[in-house]
Protein backbone atom coordinates (compact mmCIF):
# COMPACT_ATOMS: atom_id res chain seq x y z
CA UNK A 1 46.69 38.67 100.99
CA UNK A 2 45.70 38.42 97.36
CA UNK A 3 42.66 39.93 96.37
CA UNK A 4 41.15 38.44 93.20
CA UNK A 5 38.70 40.66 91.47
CA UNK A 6 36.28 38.41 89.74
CA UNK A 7 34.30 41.44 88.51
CA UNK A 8 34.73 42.58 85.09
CA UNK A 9 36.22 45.54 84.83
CA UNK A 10 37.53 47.84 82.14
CA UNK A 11 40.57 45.76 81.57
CA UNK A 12 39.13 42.44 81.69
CA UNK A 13 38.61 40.38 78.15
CA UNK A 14 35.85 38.99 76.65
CA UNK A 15 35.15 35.63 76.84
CA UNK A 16 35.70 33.91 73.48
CA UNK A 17 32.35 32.09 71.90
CA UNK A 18 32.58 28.66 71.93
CA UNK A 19 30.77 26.98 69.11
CA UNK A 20 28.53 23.86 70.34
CA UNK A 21 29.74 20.38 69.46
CA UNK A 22 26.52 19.48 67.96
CA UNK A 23 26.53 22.31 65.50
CA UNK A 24 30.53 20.95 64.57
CA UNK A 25 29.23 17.39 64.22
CA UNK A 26 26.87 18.30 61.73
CA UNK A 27 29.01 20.54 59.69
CA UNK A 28 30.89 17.67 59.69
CA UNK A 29 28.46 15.26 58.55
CA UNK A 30 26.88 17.46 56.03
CA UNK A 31 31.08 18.25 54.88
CA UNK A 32 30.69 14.10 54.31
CA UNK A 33 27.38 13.95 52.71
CA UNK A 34 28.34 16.58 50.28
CA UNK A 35 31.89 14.87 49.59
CA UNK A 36 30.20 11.72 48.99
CA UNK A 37 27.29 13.21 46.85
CA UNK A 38 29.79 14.54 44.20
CA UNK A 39 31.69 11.25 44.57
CA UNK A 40 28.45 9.26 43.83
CA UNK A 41 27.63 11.85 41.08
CA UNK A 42 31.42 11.58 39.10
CA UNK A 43 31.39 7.61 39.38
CA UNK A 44 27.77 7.46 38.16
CA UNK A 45 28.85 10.00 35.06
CA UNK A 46 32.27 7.78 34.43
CA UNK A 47 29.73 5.08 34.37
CA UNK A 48 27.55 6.44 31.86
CA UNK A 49 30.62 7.64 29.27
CA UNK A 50 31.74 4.24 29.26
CA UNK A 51 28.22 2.53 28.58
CA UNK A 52 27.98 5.26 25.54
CA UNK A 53 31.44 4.53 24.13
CA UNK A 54 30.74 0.48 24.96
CA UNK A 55 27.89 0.97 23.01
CA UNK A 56 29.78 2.81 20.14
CA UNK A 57 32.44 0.23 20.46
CA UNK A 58 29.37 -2.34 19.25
CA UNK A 59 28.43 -0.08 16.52
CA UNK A 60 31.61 0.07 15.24
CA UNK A 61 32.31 -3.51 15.66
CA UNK A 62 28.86 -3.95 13.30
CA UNK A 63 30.01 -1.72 10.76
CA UNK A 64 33.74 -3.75 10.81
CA UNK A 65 31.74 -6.84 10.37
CA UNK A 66 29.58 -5.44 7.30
CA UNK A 67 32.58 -3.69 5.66
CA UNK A 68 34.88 -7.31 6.43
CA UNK A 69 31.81 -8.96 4.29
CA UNK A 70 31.70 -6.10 2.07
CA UNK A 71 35.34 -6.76 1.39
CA UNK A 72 34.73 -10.55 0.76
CA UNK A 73 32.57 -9.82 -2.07
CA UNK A 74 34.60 -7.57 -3.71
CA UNK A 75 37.43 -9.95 -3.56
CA UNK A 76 35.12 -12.74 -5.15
CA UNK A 77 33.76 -10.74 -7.73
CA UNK A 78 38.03 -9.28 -8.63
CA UNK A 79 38.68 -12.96 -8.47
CA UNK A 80 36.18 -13.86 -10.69
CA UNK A 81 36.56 -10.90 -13.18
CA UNK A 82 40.31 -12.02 -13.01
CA UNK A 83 39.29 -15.59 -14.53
CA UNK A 84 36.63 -14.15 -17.07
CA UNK A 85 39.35 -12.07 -18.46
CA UNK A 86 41.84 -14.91 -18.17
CA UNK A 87 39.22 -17.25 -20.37
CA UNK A 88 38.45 -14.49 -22.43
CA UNK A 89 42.44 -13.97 -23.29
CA UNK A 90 42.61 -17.66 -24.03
CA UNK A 91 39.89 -17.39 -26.29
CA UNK A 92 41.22 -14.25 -28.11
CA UNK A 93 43.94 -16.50 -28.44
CA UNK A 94 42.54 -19.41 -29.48
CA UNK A 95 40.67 -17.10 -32.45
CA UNK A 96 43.73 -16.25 -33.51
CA UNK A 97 45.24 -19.45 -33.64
CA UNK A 98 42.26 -21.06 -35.18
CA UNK A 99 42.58 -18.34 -37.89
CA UNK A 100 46.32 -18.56 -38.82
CA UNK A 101 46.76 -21.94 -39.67
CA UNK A 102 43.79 -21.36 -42.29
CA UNK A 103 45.15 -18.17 -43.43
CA UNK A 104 49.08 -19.58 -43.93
CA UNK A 105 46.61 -22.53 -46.35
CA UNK A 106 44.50 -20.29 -47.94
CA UNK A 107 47.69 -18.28 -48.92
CA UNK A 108 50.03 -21.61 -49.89
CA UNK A 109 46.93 -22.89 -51.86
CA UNK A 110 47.07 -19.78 -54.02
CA UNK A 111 50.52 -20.07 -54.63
CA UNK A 112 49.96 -23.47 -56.11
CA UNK A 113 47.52 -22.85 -58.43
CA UNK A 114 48.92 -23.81 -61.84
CA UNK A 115 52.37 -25.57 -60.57
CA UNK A 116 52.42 -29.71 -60.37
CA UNK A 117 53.04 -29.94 -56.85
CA UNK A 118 51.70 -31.02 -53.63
CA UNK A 119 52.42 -30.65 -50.36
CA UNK A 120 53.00 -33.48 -47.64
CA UNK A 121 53.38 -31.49 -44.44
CA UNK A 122 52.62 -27.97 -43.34
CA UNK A 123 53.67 -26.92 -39.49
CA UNK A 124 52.68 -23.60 -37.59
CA UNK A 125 54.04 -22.59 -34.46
CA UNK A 126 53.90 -19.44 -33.34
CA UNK A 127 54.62 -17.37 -36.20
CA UNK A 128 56.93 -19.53 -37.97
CA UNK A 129 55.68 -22.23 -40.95
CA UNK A 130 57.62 -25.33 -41.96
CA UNK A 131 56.00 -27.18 -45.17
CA UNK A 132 57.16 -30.43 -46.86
CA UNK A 133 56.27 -31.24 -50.71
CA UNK A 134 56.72 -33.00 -53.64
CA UNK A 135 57.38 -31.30 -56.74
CA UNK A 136 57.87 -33.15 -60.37
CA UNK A 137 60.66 -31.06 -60.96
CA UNK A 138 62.86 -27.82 -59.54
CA UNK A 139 61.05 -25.19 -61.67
CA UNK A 140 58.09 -25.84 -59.86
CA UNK A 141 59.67 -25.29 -56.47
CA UNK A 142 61.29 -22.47 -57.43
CA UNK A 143 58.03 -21.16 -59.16
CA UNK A 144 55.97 -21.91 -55.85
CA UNK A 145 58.96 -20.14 -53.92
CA UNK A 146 58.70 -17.15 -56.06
CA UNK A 147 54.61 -17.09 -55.47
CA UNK A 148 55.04 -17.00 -51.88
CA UNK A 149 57.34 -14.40 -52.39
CA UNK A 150 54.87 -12.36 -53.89
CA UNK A 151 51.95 -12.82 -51.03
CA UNK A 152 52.70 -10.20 -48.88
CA UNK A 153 51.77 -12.55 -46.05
CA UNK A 154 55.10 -14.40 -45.37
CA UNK A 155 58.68 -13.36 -44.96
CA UNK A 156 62.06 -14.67 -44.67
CA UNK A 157 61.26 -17.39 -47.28
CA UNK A 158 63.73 -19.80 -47.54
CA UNK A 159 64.39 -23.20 -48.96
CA UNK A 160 65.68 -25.90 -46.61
CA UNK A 161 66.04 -28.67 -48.35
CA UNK A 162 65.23 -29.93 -52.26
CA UNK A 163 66.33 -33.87 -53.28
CA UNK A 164 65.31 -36.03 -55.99
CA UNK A 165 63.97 -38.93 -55.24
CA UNK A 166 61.63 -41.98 -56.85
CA UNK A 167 57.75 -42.41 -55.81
CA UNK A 168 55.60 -45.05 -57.54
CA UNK A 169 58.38 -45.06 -60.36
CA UNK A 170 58.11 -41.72 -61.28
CA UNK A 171 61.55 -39.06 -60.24
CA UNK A 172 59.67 -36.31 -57.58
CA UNK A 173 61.40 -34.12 -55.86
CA UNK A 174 60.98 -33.49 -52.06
CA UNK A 175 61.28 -30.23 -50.93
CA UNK A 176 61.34 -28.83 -47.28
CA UNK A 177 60.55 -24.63 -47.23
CA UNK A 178 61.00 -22.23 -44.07
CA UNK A 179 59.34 -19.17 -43.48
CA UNK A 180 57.73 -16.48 -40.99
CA UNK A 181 54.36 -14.97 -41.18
CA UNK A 182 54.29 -11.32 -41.38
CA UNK A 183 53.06 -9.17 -38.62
């Protein structure tokens, strides 16, 4: 027969602890509690980062908005230095011009002084002069010629066109002179 020795004895092992369920249950829960804990924690600080750059997303949005205006009146106030200048050119110009015409006179006037001569026609564009005259004879225009000559306001002086003709019964001649204004 078998004999079964259900003493311990020298040879005999020791029984292995066995943990109690309970105690495994709540490592488990507390495992879970703890798990979702730093879960909560990381969504709640995601949360927050994106309020704060929401909220710098605004602030930057208002400072677009203010620099967009900003802009605006800048543009305005280039456009409407660009159209001062622009009428103040013109009216530069217009000084000019308003001055020439009575210079190119003043300076033809002179040259008439003791001829017998008058003039019919003087034109001004840009910085060439055509004048038309009457003359009671050739000397004169060449005299009046010679005058201009010696202004040293005109250049390239030259006689167009010289005829004789009758005004009033009296022998004129017409005369047609070219020129440029120096400068």
């Amino acid at each position: 027969m078998i004999r079964i020795n259900l003493l311990q004895g020298p040879r005999a092992r020791k029984p292995k602890q066995q943990w109690d369920v309970r105690a495994e249950a709540l490592l488990g829960v507390g495992a879970l509690v703890i798990t979702l804990t730093g879960c909560w924690w990381y969504s709640s600080s995601l949360d927050e980062e994106i309020e704060r750059h929401q909220t710098g997303k605004q602030e930057k949005e208002k400072q677009l908005a203010l620099l967009k205006e900003q802009l605006k009146q800048v543009e305005d106030f280039e456009a409407k230095k660009k159209l001062l200048e622009d009428k103040n050119r013109i009216i530069e110009q217009l000084e000019k011009s308003r001055s020439g015409p009575v210079r190119v006179l003043d300076y033809v006037s002179q040259s008439l002084e003791p001829l017998k001569l008058w003039l019919v026609r003087l034109s001004v564009q840009g910085n060439n002069v055509e004048l038309e005259g009457r003359a009671l004879s050739n000397d004169d225009i060449v005299e009046f010629v010679n005058n201009l000559r010696r202004t040293d306001y005109f250049t390239n002086i030259r006689l167009l066109e010289s005829r004789s003709a009758q005004e009033s019964k009296i022998n004129v001649y017409q005369f047609k002179l070219g020129f440029a204004l120096k400068g």
